[in-house]
N, C-alpha and C. Protein backbone atom coordinates (compact mmCIF):
# COMPACT_ATOMS: atom_id res chain seq x y z
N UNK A 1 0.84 -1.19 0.00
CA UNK A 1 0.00 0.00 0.00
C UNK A 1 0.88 1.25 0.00
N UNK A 2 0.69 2.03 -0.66
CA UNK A 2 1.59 3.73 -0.88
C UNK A 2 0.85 4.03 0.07
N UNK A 3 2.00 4.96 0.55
CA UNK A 3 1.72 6.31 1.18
C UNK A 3 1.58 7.14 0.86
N UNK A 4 0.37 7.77 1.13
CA UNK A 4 0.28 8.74 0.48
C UNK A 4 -0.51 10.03 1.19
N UNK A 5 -0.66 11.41 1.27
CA UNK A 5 -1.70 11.94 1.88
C UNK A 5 -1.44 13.14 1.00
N UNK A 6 -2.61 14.07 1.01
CA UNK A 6 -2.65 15.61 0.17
C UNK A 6 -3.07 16.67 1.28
N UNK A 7 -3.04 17.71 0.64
CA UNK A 7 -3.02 18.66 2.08
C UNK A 7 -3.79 20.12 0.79
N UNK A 8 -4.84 20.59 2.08
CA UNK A 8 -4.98 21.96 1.00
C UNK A 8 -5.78 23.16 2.30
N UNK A 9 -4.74 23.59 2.34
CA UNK A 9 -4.30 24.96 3.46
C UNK A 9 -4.82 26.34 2.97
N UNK A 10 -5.79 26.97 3.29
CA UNK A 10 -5.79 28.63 2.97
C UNK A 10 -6.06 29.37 3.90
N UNK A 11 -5.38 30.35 4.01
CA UNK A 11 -5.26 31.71 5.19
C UNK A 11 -5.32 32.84 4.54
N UNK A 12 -5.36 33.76 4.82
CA UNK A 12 -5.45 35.01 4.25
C UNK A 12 -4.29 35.47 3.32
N UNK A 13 -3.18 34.26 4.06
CA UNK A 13 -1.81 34.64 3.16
C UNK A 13 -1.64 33.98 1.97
N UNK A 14 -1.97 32.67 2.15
CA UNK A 14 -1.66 31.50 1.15
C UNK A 14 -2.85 30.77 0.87
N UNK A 15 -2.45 30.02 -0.67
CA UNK A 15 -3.58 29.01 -0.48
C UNK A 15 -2.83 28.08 -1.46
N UNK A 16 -2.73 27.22 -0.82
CA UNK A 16 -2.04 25.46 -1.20
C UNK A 16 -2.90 24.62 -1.22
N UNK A 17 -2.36 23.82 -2.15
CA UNK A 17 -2.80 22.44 -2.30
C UNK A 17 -1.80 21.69 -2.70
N UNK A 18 -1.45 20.16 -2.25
CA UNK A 18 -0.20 19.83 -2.45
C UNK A 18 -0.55 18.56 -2.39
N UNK A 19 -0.03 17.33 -2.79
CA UNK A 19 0.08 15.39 -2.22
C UNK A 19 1.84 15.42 -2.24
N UNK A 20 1.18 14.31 -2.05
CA UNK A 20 2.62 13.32 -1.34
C UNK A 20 2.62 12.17 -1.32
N UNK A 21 3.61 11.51 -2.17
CA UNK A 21 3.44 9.97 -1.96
C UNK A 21 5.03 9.55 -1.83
N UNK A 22 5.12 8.76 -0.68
CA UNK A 22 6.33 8.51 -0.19
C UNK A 22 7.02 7.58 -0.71
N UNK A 23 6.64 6.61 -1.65
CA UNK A 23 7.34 5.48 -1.91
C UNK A 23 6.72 5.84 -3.70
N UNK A 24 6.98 6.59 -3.85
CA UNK A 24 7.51 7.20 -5.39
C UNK A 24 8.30 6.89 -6.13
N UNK A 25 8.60 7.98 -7.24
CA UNK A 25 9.79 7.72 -7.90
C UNK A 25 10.48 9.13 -7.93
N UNK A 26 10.14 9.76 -7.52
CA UNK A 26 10.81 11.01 -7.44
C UNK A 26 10.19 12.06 -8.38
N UNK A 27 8.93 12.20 -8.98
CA UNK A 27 8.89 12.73 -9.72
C UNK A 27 7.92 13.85 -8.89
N UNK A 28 8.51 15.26 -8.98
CA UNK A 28 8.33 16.30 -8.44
C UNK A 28 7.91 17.43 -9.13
N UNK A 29 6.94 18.23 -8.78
CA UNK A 29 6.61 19.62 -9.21
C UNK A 29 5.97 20.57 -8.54
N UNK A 30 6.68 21.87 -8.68
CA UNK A 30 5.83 22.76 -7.58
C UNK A 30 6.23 24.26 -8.50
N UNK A 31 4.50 24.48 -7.70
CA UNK A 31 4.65 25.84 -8.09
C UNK A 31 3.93 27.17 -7.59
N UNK A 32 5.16 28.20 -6.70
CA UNK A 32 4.58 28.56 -5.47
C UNK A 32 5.00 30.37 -6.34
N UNK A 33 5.35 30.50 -7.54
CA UNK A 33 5.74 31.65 -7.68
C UNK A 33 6.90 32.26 -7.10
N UNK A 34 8.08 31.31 -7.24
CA UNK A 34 9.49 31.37 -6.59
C UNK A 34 10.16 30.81 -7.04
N UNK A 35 10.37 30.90 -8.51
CA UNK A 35 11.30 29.99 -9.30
C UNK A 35 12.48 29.21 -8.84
N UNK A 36 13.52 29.90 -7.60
CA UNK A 36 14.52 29.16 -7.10
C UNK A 36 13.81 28.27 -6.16
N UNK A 37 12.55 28.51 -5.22
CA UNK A 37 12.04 27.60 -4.24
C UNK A 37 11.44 26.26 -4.79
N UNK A 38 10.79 26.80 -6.08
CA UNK A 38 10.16 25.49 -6.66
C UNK A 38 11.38 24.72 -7.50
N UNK A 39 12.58 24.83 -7.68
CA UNK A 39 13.73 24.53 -7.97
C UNK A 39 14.07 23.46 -6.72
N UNK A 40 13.93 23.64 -5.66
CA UNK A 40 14.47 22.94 -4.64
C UNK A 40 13.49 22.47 -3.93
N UNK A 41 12.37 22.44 -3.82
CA UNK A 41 11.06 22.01 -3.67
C UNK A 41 11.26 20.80 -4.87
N UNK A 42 11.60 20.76 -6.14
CA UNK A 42 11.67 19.60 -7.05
C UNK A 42 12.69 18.98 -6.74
N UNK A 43 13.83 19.21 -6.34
CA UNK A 43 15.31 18.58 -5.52
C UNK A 43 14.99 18.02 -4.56
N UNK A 44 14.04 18.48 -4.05
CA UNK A 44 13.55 17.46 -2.53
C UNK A 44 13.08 16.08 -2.73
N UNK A 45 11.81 16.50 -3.87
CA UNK A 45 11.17 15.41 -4.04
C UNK A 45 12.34 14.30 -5.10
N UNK A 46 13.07 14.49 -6.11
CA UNK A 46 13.72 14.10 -6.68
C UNK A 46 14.46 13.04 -6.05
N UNK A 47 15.06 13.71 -4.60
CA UNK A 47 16.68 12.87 -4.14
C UNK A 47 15.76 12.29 -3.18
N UNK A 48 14.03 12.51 -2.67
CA UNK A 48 14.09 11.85 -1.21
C UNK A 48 13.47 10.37 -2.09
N UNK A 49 12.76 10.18 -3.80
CA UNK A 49 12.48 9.42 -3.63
C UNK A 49 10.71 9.58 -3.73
N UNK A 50 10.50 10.85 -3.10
CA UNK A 50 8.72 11.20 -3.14
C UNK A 50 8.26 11.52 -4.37
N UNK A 51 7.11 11.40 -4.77
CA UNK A 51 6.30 11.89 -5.64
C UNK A 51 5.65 13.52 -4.96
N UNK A 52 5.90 14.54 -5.19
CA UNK A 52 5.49 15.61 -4.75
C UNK A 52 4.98 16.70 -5.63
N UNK A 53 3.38 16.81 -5.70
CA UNK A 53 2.83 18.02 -6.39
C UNK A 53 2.37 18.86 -5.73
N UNK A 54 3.18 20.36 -5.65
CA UNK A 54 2.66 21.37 -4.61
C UNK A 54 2.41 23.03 -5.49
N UNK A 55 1.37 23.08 -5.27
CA UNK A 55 0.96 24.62 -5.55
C UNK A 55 0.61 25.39 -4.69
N UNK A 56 1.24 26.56 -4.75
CA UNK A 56 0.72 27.60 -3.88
C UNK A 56 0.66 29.26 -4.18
N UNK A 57 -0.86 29.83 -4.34
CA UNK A 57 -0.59 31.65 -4.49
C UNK A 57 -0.75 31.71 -3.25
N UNK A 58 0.65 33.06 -3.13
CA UNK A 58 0.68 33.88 -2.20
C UNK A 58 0.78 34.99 -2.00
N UNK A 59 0.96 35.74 -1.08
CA UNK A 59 0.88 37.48 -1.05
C UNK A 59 2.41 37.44 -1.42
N UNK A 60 2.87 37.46 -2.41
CA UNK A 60 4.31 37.88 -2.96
C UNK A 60 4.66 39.40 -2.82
N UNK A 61 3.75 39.94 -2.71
CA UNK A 61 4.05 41.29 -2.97
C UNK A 61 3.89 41.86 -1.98
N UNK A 62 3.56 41.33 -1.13
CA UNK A 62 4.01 41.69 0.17
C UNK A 62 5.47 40.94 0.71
N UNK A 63 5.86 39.21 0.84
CA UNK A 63 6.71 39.16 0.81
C UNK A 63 6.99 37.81 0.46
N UNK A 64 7.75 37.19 0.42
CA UNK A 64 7.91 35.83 0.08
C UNK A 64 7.92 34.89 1.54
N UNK A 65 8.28 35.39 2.54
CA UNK A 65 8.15 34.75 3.93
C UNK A 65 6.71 34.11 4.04
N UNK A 66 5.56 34.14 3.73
CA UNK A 66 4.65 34.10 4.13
C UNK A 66 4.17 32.00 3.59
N UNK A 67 4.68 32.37 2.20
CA UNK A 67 4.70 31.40 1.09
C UNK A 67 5.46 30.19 1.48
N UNK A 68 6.91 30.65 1.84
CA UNK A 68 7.71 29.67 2.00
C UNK A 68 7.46 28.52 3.20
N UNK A 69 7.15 29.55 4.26
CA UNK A 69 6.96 28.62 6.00
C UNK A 69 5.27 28.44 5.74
N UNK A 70 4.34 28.47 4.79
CA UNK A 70 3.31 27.94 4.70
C UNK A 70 3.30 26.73 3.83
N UNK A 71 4.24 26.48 3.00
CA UNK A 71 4.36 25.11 2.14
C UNK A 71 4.74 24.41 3.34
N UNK A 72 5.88 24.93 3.91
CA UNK A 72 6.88 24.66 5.22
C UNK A 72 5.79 23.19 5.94
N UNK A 73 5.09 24.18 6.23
CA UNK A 73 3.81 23.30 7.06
C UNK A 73 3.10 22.02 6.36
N UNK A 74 2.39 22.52 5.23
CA UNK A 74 1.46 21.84 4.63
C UNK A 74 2.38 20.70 4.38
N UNK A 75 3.40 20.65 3.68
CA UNK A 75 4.06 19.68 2.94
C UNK A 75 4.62 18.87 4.43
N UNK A 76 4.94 19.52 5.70
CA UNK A 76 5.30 18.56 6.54
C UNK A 76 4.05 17.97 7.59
N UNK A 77 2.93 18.07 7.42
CA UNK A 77 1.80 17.96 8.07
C UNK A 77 1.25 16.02 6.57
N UNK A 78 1.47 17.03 5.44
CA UNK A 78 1.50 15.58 4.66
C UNK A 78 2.06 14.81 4.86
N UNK A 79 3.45 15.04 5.08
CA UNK A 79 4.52 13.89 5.15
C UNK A 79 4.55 12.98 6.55
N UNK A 80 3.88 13.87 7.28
CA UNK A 80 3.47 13.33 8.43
C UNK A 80 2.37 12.39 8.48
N UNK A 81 1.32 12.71 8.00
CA UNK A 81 0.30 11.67 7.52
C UNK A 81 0.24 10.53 6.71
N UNK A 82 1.06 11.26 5.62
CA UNK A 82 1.12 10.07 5.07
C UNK A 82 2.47 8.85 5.71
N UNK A 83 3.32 9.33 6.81
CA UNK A 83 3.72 8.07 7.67
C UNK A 83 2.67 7.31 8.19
N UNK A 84 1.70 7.39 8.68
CA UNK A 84 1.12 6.71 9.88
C UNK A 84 1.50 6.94 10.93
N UNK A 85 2.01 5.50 11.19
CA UNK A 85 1.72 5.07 12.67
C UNK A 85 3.75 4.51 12.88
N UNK A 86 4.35 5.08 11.72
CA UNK A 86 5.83 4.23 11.26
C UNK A 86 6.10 3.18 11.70
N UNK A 87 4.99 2.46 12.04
CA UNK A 87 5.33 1.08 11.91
C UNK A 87 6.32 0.39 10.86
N UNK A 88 7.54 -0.19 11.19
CA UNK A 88 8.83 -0.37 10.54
C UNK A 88 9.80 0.60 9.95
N UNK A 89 9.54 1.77 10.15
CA UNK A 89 10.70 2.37 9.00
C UNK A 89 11.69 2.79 9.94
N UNK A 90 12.73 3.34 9.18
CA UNK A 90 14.42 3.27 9.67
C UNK A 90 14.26 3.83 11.05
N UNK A 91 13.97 5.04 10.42
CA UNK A 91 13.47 5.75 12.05
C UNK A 91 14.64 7.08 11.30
N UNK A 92 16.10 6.67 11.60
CA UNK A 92 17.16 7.68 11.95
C UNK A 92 17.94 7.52 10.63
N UNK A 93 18.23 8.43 10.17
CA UNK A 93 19.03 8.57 9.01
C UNK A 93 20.12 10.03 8.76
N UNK A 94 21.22 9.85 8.53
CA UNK A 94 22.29 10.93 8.62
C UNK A 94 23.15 11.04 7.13
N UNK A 95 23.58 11.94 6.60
CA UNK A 95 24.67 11.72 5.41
C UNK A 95 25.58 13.00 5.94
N UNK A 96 26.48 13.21 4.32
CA UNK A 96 26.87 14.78 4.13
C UNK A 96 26.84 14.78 2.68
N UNK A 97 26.06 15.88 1.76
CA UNK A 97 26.24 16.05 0.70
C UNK A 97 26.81 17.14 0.03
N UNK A 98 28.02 17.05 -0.71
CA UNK A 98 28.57 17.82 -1.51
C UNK A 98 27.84 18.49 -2.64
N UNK A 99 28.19 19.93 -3.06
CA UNK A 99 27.72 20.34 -4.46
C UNK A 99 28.84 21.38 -4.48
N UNK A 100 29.63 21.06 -5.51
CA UNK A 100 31.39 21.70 -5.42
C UNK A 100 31.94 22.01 -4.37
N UNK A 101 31.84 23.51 -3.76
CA UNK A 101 32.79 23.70 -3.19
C UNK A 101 32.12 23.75 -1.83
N UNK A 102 30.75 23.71 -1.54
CA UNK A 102 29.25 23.50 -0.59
C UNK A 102 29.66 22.06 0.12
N UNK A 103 29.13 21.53 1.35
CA UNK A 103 29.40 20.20 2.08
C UNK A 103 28.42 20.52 2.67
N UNK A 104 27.19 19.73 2.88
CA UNK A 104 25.98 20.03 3.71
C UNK A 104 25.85 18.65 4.93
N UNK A 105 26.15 18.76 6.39
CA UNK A 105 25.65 17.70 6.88
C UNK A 105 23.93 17.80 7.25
N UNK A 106 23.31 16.60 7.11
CA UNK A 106 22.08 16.51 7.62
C UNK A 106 22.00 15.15 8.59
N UNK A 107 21.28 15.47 9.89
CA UNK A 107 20.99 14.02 10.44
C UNK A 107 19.24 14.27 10.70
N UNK A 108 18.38 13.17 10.92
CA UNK A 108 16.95 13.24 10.89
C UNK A 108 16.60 12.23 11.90
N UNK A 109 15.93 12.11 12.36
CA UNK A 109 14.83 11.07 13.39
C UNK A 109 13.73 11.65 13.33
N UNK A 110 12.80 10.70 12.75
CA UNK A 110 11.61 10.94 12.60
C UNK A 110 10.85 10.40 14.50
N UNK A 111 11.51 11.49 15.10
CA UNK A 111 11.22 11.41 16.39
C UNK A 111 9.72 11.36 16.91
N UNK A 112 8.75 12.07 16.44
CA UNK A 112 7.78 12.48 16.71
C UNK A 112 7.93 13.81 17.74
N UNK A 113 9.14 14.20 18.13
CA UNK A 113 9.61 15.33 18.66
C UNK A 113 10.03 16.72 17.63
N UNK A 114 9.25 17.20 17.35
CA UNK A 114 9.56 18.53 16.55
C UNK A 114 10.89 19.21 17.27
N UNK A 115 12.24 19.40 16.21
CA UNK A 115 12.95 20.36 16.43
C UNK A 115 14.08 20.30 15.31
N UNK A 116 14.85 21.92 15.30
CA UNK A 116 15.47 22.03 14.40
C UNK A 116 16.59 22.51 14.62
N UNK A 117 17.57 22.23 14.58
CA UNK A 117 19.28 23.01 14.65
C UNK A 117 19.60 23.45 13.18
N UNK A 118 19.84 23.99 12.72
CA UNK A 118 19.87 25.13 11.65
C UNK A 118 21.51 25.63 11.82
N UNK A 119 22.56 25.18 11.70
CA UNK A 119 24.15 26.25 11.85
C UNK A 119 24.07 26.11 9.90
N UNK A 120 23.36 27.09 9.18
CA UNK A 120 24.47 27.22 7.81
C UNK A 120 24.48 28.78 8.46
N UNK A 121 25.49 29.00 7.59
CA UNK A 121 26.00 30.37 7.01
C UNK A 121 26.36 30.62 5.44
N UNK A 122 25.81 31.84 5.55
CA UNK A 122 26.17 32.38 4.14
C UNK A 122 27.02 33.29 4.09
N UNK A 123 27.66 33.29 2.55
CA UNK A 123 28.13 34.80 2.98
C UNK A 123 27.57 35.94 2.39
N UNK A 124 27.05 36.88 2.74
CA UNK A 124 25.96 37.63 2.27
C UNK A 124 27.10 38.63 1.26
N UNK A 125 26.77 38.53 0.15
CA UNK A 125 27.58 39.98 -1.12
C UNK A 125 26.63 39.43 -2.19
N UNK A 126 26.85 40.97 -2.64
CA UNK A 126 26.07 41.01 -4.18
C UNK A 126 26.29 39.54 -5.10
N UNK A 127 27.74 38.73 -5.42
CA UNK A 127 27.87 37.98 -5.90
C UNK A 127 27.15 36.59 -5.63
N UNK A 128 26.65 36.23 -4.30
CA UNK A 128 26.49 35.31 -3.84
C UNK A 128 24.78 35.46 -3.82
N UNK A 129 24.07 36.54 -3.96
CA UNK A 129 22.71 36.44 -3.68
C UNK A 129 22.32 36.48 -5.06
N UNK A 130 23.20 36.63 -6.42
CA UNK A 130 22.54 36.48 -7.94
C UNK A 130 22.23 34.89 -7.81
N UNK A 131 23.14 34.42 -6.67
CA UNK A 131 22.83 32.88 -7.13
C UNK A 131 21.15 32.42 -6.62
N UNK A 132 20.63 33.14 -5.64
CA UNK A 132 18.94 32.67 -5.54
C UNK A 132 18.48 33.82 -5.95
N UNK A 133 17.75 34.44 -7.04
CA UNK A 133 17.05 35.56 -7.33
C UNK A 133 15.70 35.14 -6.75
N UNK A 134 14.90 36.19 -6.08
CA UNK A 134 13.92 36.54 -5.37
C UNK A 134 13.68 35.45 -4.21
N UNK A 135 14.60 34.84 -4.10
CA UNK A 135 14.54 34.06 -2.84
C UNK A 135 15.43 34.74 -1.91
N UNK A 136 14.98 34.67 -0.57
CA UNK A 136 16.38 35.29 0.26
C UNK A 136 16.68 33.69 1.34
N UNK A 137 17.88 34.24 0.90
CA UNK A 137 18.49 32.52 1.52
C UNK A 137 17.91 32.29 3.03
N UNK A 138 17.61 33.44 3.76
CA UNK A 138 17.63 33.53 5.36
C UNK A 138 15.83 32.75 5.03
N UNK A 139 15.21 32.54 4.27
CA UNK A 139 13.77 31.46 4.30
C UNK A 139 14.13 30.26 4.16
N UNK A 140 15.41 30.03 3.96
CA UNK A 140 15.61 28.14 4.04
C UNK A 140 15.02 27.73 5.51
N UNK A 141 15.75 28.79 6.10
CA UNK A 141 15.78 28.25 7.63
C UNK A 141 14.16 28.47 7.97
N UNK A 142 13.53 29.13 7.89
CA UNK A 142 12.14 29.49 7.81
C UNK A 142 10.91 28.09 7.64
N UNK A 143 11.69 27.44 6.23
CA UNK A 143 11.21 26.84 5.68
C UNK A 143 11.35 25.26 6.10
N UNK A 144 13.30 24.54 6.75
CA UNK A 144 12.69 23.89 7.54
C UNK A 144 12.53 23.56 8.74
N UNK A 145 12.38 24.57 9.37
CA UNK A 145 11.44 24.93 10.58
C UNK A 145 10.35 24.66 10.70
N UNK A 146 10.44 25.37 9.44
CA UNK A 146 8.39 24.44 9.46
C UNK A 146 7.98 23.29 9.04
N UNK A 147 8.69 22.99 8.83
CA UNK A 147 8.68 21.72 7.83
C UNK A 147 9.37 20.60 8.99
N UNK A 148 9.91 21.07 10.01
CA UNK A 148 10.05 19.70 11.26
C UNK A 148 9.02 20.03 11.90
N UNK A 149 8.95 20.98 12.26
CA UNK A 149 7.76 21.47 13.45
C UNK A 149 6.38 20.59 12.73
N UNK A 150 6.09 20.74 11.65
CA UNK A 150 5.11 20.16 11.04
C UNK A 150 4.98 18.36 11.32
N UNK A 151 5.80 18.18 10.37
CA UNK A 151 6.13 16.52 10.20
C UNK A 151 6.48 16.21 11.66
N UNK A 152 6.54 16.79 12.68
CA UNK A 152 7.34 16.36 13.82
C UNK A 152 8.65 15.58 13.91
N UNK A 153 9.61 15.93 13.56
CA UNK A 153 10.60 15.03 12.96
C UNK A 153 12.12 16.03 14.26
N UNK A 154 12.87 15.67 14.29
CA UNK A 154 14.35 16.37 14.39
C UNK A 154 14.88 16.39 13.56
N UNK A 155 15.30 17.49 12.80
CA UNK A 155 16.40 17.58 11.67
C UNK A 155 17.90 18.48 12.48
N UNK A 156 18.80 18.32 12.12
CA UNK A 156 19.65 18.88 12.06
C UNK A 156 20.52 19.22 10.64
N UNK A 157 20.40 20.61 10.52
CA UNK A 157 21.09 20.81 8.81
C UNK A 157 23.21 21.92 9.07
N UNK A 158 23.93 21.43 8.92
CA UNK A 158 25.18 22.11 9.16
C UNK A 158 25.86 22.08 8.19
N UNK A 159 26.63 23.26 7.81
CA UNK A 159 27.87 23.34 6.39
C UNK A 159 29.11 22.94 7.21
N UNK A 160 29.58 22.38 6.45
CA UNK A 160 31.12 21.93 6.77
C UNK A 160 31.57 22.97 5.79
N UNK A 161 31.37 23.34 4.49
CA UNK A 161 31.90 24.56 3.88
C UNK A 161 30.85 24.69 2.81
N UNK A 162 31.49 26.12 2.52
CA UNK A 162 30.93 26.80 1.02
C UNK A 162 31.14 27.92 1.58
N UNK A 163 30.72 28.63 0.10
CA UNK A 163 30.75 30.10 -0.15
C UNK A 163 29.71 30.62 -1.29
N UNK A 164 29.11 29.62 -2.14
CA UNK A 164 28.28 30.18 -3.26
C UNK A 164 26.78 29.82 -2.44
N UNK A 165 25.82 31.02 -2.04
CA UNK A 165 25.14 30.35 -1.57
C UNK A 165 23.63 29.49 -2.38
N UNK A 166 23.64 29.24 -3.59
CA UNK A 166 23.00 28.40 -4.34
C UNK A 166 23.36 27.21 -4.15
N UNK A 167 24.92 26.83 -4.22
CA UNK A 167 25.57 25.72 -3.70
C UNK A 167 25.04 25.33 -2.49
N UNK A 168 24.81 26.21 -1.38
CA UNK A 168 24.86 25.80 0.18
C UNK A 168 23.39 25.06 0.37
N UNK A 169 22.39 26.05 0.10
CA UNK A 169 21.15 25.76 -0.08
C UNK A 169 20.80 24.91 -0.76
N UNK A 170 21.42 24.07 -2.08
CA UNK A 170 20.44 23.36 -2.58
C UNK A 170 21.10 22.27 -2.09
N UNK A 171 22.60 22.13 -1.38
CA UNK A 171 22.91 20.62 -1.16
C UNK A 171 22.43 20.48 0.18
N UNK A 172 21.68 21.74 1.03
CA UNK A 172 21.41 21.27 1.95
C UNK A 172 19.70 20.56 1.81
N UNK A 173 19.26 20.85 0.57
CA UNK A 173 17.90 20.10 0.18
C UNK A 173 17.67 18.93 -0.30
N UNK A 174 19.15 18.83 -0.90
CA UNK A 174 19.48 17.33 -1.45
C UNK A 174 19.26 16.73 -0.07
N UNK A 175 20.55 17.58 0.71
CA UNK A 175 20.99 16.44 1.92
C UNK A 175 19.74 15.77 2.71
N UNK A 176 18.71 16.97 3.28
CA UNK A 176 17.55 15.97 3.41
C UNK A 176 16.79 15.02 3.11
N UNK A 177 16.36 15.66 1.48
CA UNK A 177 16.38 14.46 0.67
C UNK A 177 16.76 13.26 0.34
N UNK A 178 17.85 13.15 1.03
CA UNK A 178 18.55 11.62 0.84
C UNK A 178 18.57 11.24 2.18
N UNK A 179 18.74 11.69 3.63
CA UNK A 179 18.28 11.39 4.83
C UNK A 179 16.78 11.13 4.67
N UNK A 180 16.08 11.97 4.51
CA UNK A 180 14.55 11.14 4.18
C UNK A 180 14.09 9.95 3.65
N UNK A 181 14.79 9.71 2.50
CA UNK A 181 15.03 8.58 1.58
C UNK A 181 15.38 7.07 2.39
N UNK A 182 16.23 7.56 3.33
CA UNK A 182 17.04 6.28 4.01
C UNK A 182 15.61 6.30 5.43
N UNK A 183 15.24 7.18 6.02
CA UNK A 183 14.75 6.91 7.25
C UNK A 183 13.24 6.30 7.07
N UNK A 184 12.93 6.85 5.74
CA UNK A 184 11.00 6.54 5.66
C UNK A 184 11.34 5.03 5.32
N UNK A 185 12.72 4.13 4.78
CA UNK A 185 12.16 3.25 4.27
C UNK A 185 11.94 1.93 5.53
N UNK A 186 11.11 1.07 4.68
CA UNK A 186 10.81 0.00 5.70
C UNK A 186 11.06 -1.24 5.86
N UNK A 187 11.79 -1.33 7.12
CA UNK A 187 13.10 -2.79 7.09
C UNK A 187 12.63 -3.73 8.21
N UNK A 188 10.88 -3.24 8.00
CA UNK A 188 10.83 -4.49 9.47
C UNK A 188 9.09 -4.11 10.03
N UNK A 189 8.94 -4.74 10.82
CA UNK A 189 7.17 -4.50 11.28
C UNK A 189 6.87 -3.79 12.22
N UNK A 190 7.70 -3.40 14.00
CA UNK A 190 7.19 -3.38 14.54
C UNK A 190 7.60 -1.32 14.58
N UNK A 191 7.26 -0.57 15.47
CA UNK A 191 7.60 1.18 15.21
C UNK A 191 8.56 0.74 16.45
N UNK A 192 9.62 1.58 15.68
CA UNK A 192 10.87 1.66 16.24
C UNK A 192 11.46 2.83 17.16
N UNK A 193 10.52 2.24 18.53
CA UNK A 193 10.64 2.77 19.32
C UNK A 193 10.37 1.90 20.79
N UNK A 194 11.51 2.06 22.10
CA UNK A 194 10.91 1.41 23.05
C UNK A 194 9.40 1.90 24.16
N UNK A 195 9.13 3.10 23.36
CA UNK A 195 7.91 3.33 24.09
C UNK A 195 6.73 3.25 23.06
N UNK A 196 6.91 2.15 21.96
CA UNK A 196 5.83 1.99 20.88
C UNK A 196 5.02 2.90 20.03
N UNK A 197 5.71 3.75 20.25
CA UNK A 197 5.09 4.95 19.59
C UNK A 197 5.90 6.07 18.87
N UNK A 198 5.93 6.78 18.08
CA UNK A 198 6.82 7.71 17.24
C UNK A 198 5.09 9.30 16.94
């Protein structure tokens, strides 16, 4: 049986509609009016493995914050649902992914404990912000914030290096992406936990 769940969120700011199917093939599309976000929004779904269709209008013109930590949610409120009950899956999954001169560590436990450690840095100059146009890098963190808080999960995301911050950001979307990949899958029956529950 797939996993699967859809989600469709509207507030005064946003209005989404999105699915999710976890045992996919990776085939991803989104479209939130943020050409670099829906860029890495498709990198997510790509490297974790999910099938992910997400749309969302938002008050852009007021700002892009609003958009980003509202997919943030929806998409981790799906991903949450569509786990269950995680009966069998990894549970804990860690890598580090490179993209040139970028090193992104990620570790994950799909704890059922929402929280997030967040150490990247950028380096903020004109040269380095052509690399996300109308995205501002400081909504990654925004974004998964909400996106553990949602799914209830622990992420931890850290650079070992970089300097381009297109580089930093998208290997740190891979990097989840492929920690996700390893933790949703399922190597056994019972939820992997000694207090039976996640």
């Amino acid at each position: 049986m797939s996993r699967f769940a859809s989600r469709n969120r509207e507030t005064k700011e946003t209005k989404i509609s999105l699915a999710v199917e976890i045992d996919g093939t990776g085939e991803a599309g989104a479209s939130t009016g943020l050409p670099f976000f829906d860029h890495m929004l498709s990198q997510l779904g790509k490297h974790s493995g999910m099938n992910l269709a997400i749309e969302c209008v938002g008050d852009l013109e007021i700002d892009a914050h609003h958009t980003v930590e509202d997919v943030g949610i929806a998409l981790g409120e799906a991903v949450r649902e569509a786990l269950g009950d995680k009966a069998g899956v990894r549970r804990f999954a860690s890598n580090m992914v490179p993209l040139d001169e970028a090193l992104v560590e990620v570790a994950l436990d799909l704890s059922g404990r929402p929280f997030l450690v967040y150490e990247v840095d950028f380096a903020f100059d004109d040269r380095n912000l052509i690399g996300t146009p109308g995205f501002d890098p400081q909504l990654a963190e925004e974004f998964w914030r909400a996106f553990a808080m949602a799914a209830m999960f622990t992420l931890h995301i850290r650079t070992r290096s970089g300097r381009n911050t297109h580089h930093i950001i998208e290997a740190s979307f891979k990097g989840v992406a492929r920690a996700l990949r390893d933790a949703v899958r399922v190597e056994g029956t019972g939820v992997p936990s000694t207090k039976g529950s996640l």
